[in-house]
Protein backbone atom coordinates (compact mmCIF):
# COMPACT_ATOMS: atom_id res chain seq x y z
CA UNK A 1 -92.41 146.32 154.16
CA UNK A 2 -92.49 143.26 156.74
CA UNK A 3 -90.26 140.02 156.28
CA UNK A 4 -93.97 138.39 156.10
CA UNK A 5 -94.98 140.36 152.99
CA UNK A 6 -91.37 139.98 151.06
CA UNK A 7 -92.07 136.53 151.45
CA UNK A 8 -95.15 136.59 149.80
CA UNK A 9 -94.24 138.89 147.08
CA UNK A 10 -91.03 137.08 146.30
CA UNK A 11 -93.49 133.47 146.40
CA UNK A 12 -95.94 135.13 144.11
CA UNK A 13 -93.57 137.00 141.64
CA UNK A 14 -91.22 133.62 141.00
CA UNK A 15 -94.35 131.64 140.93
CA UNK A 16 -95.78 134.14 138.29
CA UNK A 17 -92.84 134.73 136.51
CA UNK A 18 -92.16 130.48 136.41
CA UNK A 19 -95.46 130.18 134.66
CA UNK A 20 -94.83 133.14 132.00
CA UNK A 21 -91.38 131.72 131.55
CA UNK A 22 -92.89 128.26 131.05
CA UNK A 23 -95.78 129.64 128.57
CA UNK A 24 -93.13 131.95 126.78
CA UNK A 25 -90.70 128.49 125.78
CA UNK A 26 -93.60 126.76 124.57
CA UNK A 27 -94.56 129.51 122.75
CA UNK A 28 -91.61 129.71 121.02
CA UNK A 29 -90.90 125.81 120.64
CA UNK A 30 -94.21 126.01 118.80
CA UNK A 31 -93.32 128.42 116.46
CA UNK A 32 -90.13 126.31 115.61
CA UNK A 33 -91.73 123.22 115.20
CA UNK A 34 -94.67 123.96 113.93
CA UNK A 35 -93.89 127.27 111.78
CA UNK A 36 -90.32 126.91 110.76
CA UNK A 37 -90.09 123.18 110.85
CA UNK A 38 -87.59 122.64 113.24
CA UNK A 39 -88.06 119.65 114.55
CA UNK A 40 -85.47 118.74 116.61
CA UNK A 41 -87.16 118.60 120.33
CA UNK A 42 -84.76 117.00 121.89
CA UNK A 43 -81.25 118.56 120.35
CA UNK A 44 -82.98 122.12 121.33
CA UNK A 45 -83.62 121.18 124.80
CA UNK A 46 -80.33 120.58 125.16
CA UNK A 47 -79.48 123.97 124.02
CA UNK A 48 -82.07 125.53 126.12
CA UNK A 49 -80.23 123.35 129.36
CA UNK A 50 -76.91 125.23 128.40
CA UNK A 51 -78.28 128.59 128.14
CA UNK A 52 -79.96 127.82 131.70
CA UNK A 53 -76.69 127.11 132.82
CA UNK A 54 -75.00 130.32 131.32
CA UNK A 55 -77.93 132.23 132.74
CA UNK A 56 -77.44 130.34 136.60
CA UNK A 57 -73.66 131.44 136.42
CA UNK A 58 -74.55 134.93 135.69
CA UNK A 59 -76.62 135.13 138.87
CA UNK A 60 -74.08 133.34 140.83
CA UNK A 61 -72.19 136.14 139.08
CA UNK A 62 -74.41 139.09 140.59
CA UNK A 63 -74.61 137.29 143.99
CA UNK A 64 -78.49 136.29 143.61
CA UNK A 65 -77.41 133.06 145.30
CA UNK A 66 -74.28 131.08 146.59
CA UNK A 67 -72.69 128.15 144.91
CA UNK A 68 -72.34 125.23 147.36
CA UNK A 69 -70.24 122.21 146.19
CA UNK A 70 -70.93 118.88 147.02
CA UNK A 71 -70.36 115.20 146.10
CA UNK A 72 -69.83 115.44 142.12
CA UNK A 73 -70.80 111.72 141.59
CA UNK A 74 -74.14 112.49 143.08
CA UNK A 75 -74.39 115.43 140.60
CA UNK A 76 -72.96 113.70 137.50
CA UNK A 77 -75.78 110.89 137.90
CA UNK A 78 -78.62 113.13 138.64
CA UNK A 79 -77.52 115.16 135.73
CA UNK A 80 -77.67 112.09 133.39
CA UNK A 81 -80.28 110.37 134.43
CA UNK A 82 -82.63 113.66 134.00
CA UNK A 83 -80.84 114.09 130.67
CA UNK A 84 -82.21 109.87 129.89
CA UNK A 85 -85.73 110.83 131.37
CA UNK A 86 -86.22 113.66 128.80
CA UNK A 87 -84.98 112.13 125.95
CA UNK A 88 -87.13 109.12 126.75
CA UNK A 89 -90.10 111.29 127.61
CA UNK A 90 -89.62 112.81 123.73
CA UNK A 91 -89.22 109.30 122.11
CA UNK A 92 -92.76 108.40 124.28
CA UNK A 93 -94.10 111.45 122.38
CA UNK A 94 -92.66 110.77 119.02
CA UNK A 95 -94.05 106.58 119.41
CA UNK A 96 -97.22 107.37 121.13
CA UNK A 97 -100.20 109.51 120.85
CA UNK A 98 -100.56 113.18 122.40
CA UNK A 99 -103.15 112.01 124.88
CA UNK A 100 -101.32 108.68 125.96
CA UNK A 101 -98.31 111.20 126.42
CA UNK A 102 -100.32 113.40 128.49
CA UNK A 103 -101.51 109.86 130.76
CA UNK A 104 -97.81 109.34 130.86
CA UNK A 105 -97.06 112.48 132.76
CA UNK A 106 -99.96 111.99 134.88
CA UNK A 107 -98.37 108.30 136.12
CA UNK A 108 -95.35 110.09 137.23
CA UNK A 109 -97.12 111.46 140.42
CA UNK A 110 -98.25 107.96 141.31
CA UNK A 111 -95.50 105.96 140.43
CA UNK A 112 -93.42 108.68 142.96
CA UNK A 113 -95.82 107.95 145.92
CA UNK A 114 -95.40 104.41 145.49
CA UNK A 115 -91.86 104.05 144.91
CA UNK A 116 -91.63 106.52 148.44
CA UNK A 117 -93.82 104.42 150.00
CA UNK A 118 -91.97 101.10 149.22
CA UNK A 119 -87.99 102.15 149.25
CA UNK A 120 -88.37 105.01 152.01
CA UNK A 121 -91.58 104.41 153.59
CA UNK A 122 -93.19 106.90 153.61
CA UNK A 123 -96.69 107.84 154.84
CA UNK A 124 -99.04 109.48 152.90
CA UNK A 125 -102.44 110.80 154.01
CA UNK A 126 -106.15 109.45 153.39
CA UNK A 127 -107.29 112.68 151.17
CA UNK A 128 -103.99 112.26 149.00
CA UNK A 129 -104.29 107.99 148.69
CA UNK A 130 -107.91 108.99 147.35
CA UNK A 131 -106.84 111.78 145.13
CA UNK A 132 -104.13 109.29 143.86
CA UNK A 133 -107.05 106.42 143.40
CA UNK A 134 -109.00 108.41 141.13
CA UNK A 135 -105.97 109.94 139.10
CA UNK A 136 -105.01 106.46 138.58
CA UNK A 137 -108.63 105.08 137.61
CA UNK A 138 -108.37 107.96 135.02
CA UNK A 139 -105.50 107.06 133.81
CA UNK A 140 -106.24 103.49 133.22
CA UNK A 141 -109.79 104.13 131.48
CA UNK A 142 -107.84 106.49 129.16
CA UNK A 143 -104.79 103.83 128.68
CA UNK A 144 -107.34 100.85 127.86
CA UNK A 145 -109.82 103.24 124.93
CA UNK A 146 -106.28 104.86 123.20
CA UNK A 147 -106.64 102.69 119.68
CA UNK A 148 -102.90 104.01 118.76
CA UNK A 149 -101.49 102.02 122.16
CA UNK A 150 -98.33 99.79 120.76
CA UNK A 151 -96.01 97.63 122.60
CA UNK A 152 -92.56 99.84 121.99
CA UNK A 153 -94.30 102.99 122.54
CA UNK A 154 -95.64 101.60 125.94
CA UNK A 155 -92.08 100.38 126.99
CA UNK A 156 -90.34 103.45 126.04
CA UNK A 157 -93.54 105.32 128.35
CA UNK A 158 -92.40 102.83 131.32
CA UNK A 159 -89.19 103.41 131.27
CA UNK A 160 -89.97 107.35 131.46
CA UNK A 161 -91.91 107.15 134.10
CA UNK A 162 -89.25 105.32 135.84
CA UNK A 163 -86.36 107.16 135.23
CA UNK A 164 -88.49 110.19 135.86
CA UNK A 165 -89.64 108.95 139.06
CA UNK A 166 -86.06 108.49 140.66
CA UNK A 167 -84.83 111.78 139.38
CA UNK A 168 -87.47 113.25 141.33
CA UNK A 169 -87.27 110.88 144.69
CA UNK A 170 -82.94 111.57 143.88
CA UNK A 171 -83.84 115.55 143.97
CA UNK A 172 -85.25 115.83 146.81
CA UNK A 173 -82.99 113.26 148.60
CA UNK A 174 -80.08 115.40 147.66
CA UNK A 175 -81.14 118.59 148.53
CA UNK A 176 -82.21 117.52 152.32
CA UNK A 177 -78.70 115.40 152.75
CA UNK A 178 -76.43 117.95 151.29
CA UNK A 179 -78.44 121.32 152.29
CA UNK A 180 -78.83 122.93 149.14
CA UNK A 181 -81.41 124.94 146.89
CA UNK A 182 -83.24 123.10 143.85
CA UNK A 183 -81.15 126.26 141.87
CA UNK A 184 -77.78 125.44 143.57
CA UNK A 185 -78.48 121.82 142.45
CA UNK A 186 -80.60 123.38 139.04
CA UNK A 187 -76.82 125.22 138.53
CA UNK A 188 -74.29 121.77 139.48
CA UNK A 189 -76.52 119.50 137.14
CA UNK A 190 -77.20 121.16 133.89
CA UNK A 191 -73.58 120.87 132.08
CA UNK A 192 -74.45 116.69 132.72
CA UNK A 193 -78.40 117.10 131.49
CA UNK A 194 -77.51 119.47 128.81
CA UNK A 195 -74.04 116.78 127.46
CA UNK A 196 -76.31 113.98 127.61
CA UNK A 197 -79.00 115.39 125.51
CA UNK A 198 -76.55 116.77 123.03
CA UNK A 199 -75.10 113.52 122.34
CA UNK A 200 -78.03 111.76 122.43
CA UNK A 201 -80.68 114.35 120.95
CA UNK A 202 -79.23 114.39 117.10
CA UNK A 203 -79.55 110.87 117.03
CA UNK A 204 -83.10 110.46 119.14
CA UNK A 205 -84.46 113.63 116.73
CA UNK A 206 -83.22 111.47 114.08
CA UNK A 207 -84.98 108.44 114.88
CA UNK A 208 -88.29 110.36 115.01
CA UNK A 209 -87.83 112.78 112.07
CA UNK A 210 -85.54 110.99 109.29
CA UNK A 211 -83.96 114.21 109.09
CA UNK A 212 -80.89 115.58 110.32
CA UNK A 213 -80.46 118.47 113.00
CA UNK A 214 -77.08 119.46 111.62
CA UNK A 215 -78.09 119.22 107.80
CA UNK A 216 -81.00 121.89 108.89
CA UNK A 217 -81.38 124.49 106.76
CA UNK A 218 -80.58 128.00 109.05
CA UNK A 219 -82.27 130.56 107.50
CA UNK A 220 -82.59 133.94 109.08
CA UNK A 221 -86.20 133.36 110.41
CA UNK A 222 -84.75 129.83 112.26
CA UNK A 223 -81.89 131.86 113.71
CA UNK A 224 -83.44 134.85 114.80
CA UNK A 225 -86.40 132.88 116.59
CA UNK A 226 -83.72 130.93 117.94
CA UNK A 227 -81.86 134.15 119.14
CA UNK A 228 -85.51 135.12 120.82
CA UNK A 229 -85.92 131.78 122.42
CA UNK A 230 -82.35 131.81 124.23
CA UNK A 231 -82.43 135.27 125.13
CA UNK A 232 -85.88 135.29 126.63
CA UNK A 233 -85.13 132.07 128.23
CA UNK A 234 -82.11 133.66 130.04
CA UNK A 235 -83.91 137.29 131.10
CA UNK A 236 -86.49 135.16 132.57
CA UNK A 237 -84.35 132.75 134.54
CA UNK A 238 -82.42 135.78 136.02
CA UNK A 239 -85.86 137.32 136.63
CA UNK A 240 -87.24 134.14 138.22
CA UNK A 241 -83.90 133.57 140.59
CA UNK A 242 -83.72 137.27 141.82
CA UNK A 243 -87.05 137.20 142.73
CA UNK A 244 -86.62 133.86 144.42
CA UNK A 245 -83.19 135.47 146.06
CA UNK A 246 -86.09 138.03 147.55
CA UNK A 247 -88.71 135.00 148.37
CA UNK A 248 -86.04 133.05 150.57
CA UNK A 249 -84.03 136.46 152.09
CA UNK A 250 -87.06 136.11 154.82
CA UNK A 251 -87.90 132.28 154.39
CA UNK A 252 -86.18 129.12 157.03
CA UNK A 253 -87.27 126.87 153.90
CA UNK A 254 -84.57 127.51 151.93
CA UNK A 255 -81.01 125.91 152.56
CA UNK A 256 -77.98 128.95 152.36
């Protein structure tokens, strides 16, 4: 087998394997919600961050890639301020409707280009202004006909999109300054995302529920689909980094 086509197979299989993993934690967040009536978004993605963690150290473990150190106050605020951005993403949810939520996310990509453009400038093609134009004009005719907009739920969706924003411009800014992989950074930021959330998620859950994550009634059903969530969510993580170990073996893209 060429380098060429272990490229492509290890692009295609972590790709593929990203999007199961993706569909597979909905899935199952569903099912907890919705089913079970565990409600507690933001207090479980905190758990799922630690079990990403757990699952990162295992590979770094089995030598699927190499831990690289670098400035910890650079990883300690990207770790918190992704840990902000989701818990204000949920609170958006929990004060807005689905399909203003769903605009939200959709801002993000826009709000990135322009904050690139202003702080670093960067130049962005004709094809992708346009494509940006009429995401934007989408966005707005939705935003202006959603009868459930309110003034907190639109300030909590601002700052989102915000914090959001920077954690994306700061990712990519720290990966090209200090050479590393978005899973060498994915490994040194977690403990900070998945801290922040657990302090903060009770209390955000809270706010949107009236109920109480640790008063929660564990019955075997909860647990066990809770035991199914974790565990799937760290075979496929392992899955998704050996295969990505395999993608970047051939690839110049991807920082030792």
């Amino acid at each position: 087998m060429t380098e060429n086509h272990k490229f492509q197979l290890g692009t295609i299989g972590a790709l593929s394997l990203s999007v199961v993993s993706s569909v597979s934690i909905v899935i199952c967040n569903k099912a907890l919600i919705s089913t079970l009536g565990f409600t507690f978004a933001t207090t479980l993605t905190s758990w799922h961050l630690l079990v990403t963690f757990c699952s990162l150290h295992v590979a770094l473990w089995m030598n699927l890639f190499e831990h690289k150190p670098f400035d910890a106050t650079a990883v300690m605020g990207f770790g918190i301020l992704n840990g902000i951005s989701i818990g204000l993403l949920n609170l958006s949810l929990g004060f807005n409707s689905v399909g203003f939520y769903q605009m939200t996310k959709l801002a993000i990509i826009p709000c990135t280009v322009l904050l690139e453009t202003l702080f670093f400038r960067k130049k962005f093609s004709r094809n992708i202004q346009l494509s940006l134009a009429i995401l934007l004009l989408g966005v707005g005719i939705a935003t202006v006909t959603d009868l459930q907009l309110n003034l907190l739920g639109s300030i909590l969706s601002l700052l989102a999109v915000i914090t959001t924003c920077v954690a994306q411009i700061m990712t990519n800014t720290i990966q090209k300054k200090f050479k590393v992989s978005s899973t060498q950074l994915l490994y040194q930021s977690c403990p900070y995302q998945s801290i922040t959330l657990f302090i903060v998620g009770p209390f955000l859950d809270g706010l949107l529920t009236n109920l109480n994550v640790f008063a929660f009634k564990y019955t075997p059903q909860v647990l066990v689909r809770l035991e199914s969530f974790l565990t799937n969510s760290t075979l496929l993580m392992l899955l998704i980094v050996s295969l990505w170990k395999l993608c970047c073996s051939s690839s110049l893209f991807c920082p030792a």
